[in-house]
Protein backbone atom coordinates (compact mmCIF):
# COMPACT_ATOMS: atom_id res chain seq x y z
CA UNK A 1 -17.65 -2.14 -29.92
CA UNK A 2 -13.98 -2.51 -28.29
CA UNK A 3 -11.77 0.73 -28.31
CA UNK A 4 -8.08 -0.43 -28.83
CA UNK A 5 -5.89 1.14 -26.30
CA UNK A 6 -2.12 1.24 -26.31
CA UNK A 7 0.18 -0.58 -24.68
CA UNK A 8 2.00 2.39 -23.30
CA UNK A 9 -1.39 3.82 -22.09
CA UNK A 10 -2.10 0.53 -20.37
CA UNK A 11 1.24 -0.02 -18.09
CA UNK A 12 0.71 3.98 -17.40
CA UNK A 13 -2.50 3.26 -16.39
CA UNK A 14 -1.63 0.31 -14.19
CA UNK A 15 1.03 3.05 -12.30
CA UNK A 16 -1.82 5.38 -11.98
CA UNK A 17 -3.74 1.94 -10.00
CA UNK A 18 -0.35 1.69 -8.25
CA UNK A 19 -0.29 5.44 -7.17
CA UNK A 20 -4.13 5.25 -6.05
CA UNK A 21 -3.13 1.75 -4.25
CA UNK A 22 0.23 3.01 -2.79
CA UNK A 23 -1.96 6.33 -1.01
CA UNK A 24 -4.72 4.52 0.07
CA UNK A 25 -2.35 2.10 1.93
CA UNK A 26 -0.82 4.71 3.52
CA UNK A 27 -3.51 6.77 4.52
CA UNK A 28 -5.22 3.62 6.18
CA UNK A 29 -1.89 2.62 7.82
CA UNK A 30 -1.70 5.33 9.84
CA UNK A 31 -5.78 5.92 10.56
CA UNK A 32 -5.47 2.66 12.14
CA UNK A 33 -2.01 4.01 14.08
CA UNK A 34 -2.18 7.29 15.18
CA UNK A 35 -4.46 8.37 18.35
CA UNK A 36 -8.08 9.42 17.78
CA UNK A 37 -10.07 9.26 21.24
CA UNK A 38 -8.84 10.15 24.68
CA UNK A 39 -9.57 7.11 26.16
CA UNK A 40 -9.43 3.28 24.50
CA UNK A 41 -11.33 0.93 25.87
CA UNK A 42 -10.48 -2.17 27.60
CA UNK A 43 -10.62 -4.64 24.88
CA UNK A 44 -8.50 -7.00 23.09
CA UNK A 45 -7.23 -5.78 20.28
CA UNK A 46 -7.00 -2.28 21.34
CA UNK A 47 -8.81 -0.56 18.32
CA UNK A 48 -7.29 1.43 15.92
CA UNK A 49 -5.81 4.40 17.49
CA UNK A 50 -4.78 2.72 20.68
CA UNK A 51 -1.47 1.19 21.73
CA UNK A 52 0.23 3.84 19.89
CA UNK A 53 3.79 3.04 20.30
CA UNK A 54 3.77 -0.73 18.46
CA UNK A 55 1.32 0.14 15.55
CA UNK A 56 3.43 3.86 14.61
CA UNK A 57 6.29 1.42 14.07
CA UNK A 58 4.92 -1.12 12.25
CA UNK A 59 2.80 1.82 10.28
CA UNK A 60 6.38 3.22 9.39
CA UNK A 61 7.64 -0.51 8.71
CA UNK A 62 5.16 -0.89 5.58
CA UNK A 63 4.81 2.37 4.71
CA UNK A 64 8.85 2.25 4.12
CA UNK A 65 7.60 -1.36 2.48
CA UNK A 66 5.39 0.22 -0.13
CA UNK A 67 6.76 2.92 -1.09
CA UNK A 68 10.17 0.45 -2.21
CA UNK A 69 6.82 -1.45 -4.23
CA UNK A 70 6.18 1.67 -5.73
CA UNK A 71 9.43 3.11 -6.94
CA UNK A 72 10.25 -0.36 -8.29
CA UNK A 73 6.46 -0.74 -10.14
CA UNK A 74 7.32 2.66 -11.46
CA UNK A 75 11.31 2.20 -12.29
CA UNK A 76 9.93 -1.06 -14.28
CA UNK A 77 7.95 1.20 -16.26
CA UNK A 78 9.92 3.73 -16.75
CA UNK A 79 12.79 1.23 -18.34
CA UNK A 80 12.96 -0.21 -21.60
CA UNK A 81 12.62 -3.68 -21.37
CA UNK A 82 10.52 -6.56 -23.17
CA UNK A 83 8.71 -7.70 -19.97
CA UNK A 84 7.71 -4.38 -18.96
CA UNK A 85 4.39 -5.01 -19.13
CA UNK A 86 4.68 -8.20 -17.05
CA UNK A 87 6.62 -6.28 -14.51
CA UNK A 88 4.31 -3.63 -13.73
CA UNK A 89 1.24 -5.93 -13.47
CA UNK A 90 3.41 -8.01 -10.89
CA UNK A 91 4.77 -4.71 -9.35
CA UNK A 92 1.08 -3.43 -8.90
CA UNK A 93 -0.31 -7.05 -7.60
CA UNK A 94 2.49 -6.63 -5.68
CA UNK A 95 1.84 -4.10 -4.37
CA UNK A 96 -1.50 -4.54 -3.62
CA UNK A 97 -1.18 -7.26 -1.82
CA UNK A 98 1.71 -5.77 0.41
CA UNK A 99 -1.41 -2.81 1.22
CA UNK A 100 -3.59 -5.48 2.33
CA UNK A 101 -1.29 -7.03 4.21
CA UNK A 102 0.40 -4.17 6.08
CA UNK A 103 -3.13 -2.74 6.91
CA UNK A 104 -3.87 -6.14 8.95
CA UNK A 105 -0.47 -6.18 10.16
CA UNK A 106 -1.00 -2.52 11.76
CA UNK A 107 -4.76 -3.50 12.82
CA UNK A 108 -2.82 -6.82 15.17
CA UNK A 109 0.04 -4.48 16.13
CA UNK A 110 -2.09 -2.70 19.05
CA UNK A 111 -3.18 -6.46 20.30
C-alpha cells in the first residue's frame, strides 16, 4: 500500500535533507577545526583540533562553500520553474557531496 505524496511536499522535503545536510557539515567542520585538548600529540596528521590556524580557514572556506549550496538548493525551490524538481535533487547531491568533501578537506588541513 503506496501513499501518494505531492510533488511540492517532495522538493520541500528534499530542502529539509538539505538543511539537516548543510548543519551537520558545519557542525563537523569546525569539531574537526577548533581546539579541544591542551596538548596535540606528535603525529602526522595533527588530529582534529590541532594546527588550528590552517584548518579555521579552510573550515570558513567550505562553510562559506555550503552555505552558497544551500541558498541556491533553496532559491531553486523557491522559483517557479519546470526543472525545479531536478534542481533541488542536484542542489541537495550537491550539496552533499560538497559536506563530504569539505569535512576531509578540513581533516588534511592540520597535516
Amino acid at each position: 500500500m503506496e501513499v501518494a505524496v505531492p510533488a511540492a511536499v517532495r522538493s520541500w522535503l528534499a530542502v529539509a535533507v538539505a538543511s539537516a545536510v548543510a548543519v551537520l557539515a558545519w557542525a563537523g567542520f569546525w569539531y574537526l577545526a577548533l581546539p579541544r585538548a591542551d596538548v596535540c600529540p606528535a603525529i602526522h596528521p595533527a588530529p582534529a583540533g590541532c594546527r588550528v590556524d590552517e584548518r579555521i580557514s579552510t573550515a570558513w572556506l567550505w562553510t562559506i562553500i555550503v552555505a552558497a549550496l544551500y541558498v541556491a538548493t533553496v532559491v531553486a525551490r523557491v522559483r517557479p520553474s519546470g526543472q525545479r524538481r531536478q534542481a533541488v535533487a542536484l542542489g541537495t547531491v550537491a550539496l552533499g557531496v560538497a559536506a563530504l568533501y569539505g569535512l576531509w578537506t578540513v581533516w588534511r588541513a592540520g597535516g
